[in-house]
Protein backbone atom coordinates (compact mmCIF):
# COMPACT_ATOMS: atom_id res chain seq x y z
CA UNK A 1 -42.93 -5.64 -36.84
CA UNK A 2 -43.52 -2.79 -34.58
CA UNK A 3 -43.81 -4.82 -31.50
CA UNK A 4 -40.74 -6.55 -32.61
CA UNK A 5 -38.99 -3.28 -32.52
CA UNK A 6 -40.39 -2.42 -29.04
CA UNK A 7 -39.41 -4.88 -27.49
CA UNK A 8 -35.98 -4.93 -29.28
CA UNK A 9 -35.67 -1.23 -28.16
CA UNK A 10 -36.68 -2.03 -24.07
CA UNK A 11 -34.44 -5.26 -24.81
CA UNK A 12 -31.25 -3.28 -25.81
CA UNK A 13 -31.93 -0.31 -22.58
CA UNK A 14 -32.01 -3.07 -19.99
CA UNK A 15 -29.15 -5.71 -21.60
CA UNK A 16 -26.60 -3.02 -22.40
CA UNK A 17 -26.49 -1.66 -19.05
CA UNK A 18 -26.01 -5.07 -17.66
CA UNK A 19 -23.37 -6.04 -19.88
CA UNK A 20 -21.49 -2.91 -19.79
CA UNK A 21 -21.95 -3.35 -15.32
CA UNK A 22 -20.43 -6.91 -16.25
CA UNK A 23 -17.44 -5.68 -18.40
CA UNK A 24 -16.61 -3.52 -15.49
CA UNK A 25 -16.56 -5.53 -13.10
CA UNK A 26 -15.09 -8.01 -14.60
CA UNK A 27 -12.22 -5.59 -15.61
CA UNK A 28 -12.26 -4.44 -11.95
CA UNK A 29 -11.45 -7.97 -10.64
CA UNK A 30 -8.69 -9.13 -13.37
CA UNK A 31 -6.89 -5.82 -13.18
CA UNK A 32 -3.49 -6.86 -14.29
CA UNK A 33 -0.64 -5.41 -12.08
CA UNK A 34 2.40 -4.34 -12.84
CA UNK A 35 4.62 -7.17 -12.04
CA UNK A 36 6.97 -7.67 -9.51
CA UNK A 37 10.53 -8.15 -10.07
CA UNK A 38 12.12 -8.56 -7.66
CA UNK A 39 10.79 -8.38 -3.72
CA UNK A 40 12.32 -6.14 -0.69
CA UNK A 41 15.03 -4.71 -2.61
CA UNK A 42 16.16 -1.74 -0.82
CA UNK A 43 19.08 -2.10 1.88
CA UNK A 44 18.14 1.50 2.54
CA UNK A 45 14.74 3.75 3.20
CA UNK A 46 15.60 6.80 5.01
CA UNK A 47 17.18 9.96 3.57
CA UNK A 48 17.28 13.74 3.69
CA UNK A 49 15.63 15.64 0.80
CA UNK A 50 18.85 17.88 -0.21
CA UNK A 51 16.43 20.44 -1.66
CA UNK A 52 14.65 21.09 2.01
CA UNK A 53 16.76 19.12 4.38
CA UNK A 54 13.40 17.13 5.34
CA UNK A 55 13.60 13.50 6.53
CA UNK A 56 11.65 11.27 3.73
CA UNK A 57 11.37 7.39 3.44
CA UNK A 58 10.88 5.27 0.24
CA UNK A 59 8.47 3.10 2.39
CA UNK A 60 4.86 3.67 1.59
CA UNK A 61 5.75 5.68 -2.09
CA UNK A 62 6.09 4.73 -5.28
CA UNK A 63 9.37 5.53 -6.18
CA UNK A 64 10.98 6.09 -9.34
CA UNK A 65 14.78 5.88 -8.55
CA UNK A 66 17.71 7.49 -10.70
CA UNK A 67 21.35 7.66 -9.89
CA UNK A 68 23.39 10.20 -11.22
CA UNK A 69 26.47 9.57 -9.52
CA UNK A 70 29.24 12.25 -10.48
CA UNK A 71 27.53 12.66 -13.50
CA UNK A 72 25.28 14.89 -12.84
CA UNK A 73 26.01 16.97 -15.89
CA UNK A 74 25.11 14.44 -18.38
CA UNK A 75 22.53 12.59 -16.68
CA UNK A 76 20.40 15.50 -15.91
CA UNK A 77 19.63 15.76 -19.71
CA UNK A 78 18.22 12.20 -20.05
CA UNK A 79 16.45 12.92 -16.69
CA UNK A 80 14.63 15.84 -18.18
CA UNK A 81 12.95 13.51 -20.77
CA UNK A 82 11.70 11.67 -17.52
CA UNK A 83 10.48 15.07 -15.96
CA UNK A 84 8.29 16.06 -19.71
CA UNK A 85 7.17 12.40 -20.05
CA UNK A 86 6.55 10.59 -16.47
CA UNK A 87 6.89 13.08 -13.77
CA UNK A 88 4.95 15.88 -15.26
CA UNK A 89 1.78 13.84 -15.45
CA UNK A 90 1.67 12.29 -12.21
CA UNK A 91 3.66 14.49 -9.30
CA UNK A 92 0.44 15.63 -7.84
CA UNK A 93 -0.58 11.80 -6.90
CA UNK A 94 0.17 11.99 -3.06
CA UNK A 95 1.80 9.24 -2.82
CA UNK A 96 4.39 9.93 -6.26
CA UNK A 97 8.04 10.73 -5.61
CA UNK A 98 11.07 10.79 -7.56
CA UNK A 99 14.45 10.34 -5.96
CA UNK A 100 17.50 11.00 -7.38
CA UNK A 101 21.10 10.15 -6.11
CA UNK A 102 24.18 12.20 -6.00
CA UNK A 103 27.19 11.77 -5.21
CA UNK A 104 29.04 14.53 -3.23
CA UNK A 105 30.73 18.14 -4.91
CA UNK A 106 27.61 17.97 -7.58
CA UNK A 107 25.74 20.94 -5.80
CA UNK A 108 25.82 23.42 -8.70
CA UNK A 109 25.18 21.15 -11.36
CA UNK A 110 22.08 19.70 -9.03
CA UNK A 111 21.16 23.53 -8.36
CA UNK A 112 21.00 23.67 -12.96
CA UNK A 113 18.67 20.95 -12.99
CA UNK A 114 16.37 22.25 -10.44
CA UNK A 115 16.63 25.10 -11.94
CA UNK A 116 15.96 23.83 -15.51
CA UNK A 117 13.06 21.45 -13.88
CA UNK A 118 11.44 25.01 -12.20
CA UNK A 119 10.59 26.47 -15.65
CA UNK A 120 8.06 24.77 -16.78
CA UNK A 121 6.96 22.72 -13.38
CA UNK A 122 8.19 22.44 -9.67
CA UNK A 123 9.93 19.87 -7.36
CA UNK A 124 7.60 19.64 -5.04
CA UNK A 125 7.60 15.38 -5.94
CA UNK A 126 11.43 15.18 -7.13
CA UNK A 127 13.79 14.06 -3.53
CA UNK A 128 17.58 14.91 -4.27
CA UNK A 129 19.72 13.19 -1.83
CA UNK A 130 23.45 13.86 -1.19
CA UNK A 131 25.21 10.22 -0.61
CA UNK A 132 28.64 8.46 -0.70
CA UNK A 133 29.65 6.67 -3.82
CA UNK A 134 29.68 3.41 -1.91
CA UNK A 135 25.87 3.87 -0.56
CA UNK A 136 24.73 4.40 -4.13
CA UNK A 137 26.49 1.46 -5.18
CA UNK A 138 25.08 -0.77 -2.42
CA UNK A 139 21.85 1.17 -3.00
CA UNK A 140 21.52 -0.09 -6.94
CA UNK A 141 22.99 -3.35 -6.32
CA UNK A 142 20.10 -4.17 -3.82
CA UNK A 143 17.64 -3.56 -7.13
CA UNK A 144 19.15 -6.88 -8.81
CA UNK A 145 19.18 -4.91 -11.79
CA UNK A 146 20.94 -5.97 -15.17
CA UNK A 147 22.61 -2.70 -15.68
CA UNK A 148 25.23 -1.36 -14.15
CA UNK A 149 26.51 2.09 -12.70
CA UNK A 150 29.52 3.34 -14.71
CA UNK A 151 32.61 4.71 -13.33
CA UNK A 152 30.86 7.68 -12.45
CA UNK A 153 28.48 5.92 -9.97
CA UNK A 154 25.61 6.83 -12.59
CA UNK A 155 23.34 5.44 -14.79
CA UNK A 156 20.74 6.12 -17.43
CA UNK A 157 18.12 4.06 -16.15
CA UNK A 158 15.19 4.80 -14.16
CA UNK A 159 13.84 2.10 -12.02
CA UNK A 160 10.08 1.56 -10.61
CA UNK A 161 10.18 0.79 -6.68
CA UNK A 162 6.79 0.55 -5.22
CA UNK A 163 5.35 1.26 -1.50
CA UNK A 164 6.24 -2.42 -0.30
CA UNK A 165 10.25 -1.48 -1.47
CA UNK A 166 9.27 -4.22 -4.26
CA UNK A 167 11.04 -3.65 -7.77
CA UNK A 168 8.47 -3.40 -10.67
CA UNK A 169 8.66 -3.66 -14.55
CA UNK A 170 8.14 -5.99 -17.25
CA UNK A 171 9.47 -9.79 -16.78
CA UNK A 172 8.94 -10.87 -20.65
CA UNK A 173 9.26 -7.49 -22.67
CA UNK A 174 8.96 -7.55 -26.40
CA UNK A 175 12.12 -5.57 -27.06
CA UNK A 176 14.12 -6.58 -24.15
CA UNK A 177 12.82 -9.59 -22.23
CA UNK A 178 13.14 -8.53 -19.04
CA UNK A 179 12.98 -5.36 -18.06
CA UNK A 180 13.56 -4.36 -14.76
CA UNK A 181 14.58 0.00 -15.78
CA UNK A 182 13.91 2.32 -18.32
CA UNK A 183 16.74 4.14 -20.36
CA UNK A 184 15.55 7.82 -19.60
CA UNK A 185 18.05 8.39 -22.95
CA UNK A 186 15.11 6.82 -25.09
CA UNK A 187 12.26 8.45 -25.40
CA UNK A 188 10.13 6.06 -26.98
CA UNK A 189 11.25 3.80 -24.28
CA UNK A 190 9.56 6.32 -22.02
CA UNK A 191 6.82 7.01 -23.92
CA UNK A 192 5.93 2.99 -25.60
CA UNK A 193 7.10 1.18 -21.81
CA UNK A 194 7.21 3.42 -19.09
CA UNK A 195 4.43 5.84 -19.13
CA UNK A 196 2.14 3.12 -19.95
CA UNK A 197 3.88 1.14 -16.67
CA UNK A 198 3.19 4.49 -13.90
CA UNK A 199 -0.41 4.07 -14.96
CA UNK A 200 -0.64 0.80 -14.08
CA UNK A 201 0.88 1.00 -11.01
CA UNK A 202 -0.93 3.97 -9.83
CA UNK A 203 -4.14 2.55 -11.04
CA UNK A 204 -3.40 -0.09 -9.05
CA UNK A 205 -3.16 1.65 -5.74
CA UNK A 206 -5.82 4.19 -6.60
CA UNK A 207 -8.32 1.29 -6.97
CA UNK A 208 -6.90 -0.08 -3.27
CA UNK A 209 -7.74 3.68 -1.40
CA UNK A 210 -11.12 2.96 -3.19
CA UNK A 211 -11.33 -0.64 -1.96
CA UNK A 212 -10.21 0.47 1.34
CA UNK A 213 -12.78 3.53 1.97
CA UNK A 214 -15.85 0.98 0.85
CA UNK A 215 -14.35 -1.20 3.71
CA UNK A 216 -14.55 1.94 5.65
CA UNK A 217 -17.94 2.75 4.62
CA UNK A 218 -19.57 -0.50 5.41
């Protein structure tokens, strides 16, 4: 019985190291992606940060695009549910941005949200970029996207743009079938879809730096 136990015991410290390596790897391999939606969607990459009057480009970032159109007022409260939930979490990740689009004469209300944004974090990963009504139009029709802007150019929903300009999200959601934004006006849409979503995606490219440097190293 004892040697039954010893060599159960040396069995279990070599086996369960293996299997665990196995699980990993394994895990490492079939990481599931977030999908694509639809590929090369932007008709536009190039802007001017509002906030610093820097030249930035959507190529190479994962973006997380909002438009609030001449609706800044109202749209700016759904967005701060975006800012505690998504943005908070992950606007240290180099590559992270959020962009959001305005349309001209919103300054002030822009300047509140910043402003509202600054007391509890900092915009050094949130773009806001002054453009034409027409431009934003063209700029969310290129995403394919179900929704539409409303008469004010704006829109509640936050879409997922990654560093190839490829639209992510989820082709066969359980609530929605396909879902190519997220309402920042639902929380639990944030929280249940979305959040879960950035972590995939950054996962993603996190484990390609990492497959990249071993590339590097060897």
């Amino acid at each position: 019985m004892k040697e039954f136990k010893k060599y159960a015991v040396l069995g279990i410290l070599f086996i369960l190291p293996l299997v665990a390596y196995l699980f990993f790897s394994r895990g490492v391999n079939n990481f599931v992606k977030l999908p694509t939606i639809s590929e090369d969607v932007l008709v536009e990459t190039n802007f001017t940060n509002a906030l610093s009057n820097e030249k930035f480009s959507l190529e190479e970032k994962i973006n997380l695009l909002t438009f609030f159109g001449e609706d800044v007022a109202r749209k700016k409260v759904a967005a701060m549910n975006l800012k505690e939930k998504v943005y908070d979490k992950n606007r240290t990740f180099t590559d992270f941005q959020v962009v959001t689009f305005y349309s001209p004469n919103q300054e002030e209300e822009i300047k509140s949200f910043i402003y509202d944004i600054n007391l509890t974090s900092d915009t050094t990963a949130w773009r806001f970029v002054e453009i034409d009504s027409d431009t934003q139009k063209r700029m969310h029709a290129s995403l394919d996207s179900e929704q539409m802007l409303d008469e004010k150019y704006s829109t509640n929903y936050v879409y997922i743009v990654d560093k190839s300009g490829d639209l992510r999200g989820r082709p066969d959601d359980e609530d929605y079938g396909q879902m190519n934004g997220y309402n920042m006006a639902k929380i639990a849409d944030l929280n249940n879809k979305m959040v879960d979503d950035v972590k995939v995606i950054l996962a993603e490219y996190r484990l390609e730096l990492k497959r990249l440097k071993a590339e590097r190293i060897n």
